[in-house]
C-alpha atoms as a PDB file:
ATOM      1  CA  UNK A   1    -188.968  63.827 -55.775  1.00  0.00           C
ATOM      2  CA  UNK A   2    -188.215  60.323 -56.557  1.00  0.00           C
ATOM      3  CA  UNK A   3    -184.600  59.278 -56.955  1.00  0.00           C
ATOM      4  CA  UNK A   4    -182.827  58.205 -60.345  1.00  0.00           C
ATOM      5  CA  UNK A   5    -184.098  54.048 -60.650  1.00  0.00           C
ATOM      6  CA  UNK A   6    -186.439  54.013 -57.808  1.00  0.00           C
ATOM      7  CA  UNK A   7    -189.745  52.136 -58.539  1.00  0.00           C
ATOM      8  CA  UNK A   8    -192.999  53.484 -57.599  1.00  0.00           C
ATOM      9  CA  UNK A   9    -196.213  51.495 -56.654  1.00  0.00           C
ATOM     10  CA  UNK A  10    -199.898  52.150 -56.075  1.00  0.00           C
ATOM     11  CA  UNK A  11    -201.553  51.795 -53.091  1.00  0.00           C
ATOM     12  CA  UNK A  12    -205.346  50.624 -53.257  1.00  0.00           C
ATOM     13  CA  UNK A  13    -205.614  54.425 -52.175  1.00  0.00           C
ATOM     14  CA  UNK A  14    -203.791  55.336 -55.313  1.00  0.00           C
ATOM     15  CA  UNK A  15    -201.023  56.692 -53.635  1.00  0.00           C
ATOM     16  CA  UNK A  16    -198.127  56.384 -54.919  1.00  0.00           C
ATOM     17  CA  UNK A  17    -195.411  55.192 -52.831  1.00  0.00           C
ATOM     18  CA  UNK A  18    -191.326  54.731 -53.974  1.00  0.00           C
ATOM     19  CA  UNK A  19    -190.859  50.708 -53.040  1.00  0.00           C
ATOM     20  CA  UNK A  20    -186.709  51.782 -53.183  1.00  0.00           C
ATOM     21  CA  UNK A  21    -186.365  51.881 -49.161  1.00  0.00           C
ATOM     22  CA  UNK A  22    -183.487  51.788 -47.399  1.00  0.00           C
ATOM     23  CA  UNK A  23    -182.792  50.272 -44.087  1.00  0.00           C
ATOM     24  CA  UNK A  24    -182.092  51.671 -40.952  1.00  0.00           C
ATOM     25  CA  UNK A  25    -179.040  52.272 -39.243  1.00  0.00           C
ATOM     26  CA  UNK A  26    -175.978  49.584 -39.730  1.00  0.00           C
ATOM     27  CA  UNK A  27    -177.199  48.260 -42.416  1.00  0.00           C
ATOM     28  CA  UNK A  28    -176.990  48.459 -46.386  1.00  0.00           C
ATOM     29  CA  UNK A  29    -179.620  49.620 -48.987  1.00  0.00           C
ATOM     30  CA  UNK A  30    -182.343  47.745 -48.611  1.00  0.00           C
ATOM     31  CA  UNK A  31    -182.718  47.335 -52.323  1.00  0.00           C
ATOM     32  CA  UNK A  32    -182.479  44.138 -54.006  1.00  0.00           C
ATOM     33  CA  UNK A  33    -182.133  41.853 -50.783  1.00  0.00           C
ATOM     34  CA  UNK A  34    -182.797  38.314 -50.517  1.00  0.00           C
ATOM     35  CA  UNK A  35    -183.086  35.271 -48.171  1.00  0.00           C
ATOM     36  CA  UNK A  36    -179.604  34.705 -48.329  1.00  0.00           C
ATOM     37  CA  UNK A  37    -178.809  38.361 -46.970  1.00  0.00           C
ATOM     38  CA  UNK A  38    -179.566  37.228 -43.625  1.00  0.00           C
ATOM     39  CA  UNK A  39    -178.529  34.823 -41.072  1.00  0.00           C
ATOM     40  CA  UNK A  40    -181.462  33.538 -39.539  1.00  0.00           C
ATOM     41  CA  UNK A  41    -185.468  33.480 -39.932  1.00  0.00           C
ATOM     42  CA  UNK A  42    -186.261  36.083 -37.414  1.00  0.00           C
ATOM     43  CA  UNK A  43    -183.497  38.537 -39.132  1.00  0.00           C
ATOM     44  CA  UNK A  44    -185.607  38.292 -42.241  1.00  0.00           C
ATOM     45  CA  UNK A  45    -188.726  39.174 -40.446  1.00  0.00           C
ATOM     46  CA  UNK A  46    -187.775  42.017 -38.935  1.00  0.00           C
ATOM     47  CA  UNK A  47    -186.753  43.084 -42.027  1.00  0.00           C
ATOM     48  CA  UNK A  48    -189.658  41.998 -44.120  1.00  0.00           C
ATOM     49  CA  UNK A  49    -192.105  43.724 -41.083  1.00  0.00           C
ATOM     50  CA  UNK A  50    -189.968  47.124 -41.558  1.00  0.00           C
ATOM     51  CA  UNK A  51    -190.227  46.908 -45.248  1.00  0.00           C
ATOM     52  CA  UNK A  52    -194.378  46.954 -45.490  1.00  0.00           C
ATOM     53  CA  UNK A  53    -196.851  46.806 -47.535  1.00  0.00           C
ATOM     54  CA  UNK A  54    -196.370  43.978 -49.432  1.00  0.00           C
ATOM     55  CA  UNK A  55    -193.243  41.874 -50.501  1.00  0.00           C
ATOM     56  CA  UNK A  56    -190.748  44.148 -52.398  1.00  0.00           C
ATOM     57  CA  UNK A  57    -188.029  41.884 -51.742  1.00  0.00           C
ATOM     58  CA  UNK A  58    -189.958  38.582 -52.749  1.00  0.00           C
ATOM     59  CA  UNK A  59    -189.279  37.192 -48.877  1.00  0.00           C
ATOM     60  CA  UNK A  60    -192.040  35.534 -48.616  1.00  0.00           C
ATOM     61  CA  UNK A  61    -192.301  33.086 -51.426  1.00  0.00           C
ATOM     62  CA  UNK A  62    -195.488  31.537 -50.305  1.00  0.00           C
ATOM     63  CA  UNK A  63    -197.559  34.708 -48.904  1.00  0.00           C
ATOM     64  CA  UNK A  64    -198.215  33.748 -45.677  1.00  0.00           C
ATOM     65  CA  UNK A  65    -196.401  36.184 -43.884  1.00  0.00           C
ATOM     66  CA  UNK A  66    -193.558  34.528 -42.984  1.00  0.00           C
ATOM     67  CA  UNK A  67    -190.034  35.415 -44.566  1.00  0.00           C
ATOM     68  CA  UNK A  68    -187.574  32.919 -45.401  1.00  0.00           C
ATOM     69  CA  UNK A  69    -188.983  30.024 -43.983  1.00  0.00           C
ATOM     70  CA  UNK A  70    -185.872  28.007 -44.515  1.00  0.00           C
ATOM     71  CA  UNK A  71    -183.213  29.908 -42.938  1.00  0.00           C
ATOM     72  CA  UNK A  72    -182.518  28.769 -38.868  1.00  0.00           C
ATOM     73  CA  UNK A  73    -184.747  29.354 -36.226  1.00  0.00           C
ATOM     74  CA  UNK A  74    -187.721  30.088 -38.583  1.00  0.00           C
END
């Protein structure tokens, strides 16, 4: 069962898969987050690694597998 607003996606499988994840403990839904979320580059990746496959969150603006480039220590 898929919960009220949550998107689904297509795998090259065709599965379908809900892209509304949340995150793990500590920290708030992971809907809807953004570079500006997080405090530094390698808090973004984590989070953009956890949150696979693909770019829900649009972290990666340039598709080269690094998230938000521009924060610190990225």
């Amino acid at each position: 069962m898929v919960r009220r607003g949550a998107r689904l996606a297509r795998s090259k499988g065709g599965r379908a898969y809900s892209t509304d994840r949340t995150s793990g403990p500590g920290e708030t839904s992971a809907e809807d987050r953004d570079c500006s979320d997080f405090d530094t580059q390698p808090e973004a990746q984590r989070f953009f690694k956890r949150h696979q496959p693909g770019d829900p969150h649009n972290l990666d603006g340039d598709g080269d597998g690094e998230a938000c480039e521009s924060l610190p220590g990225g």
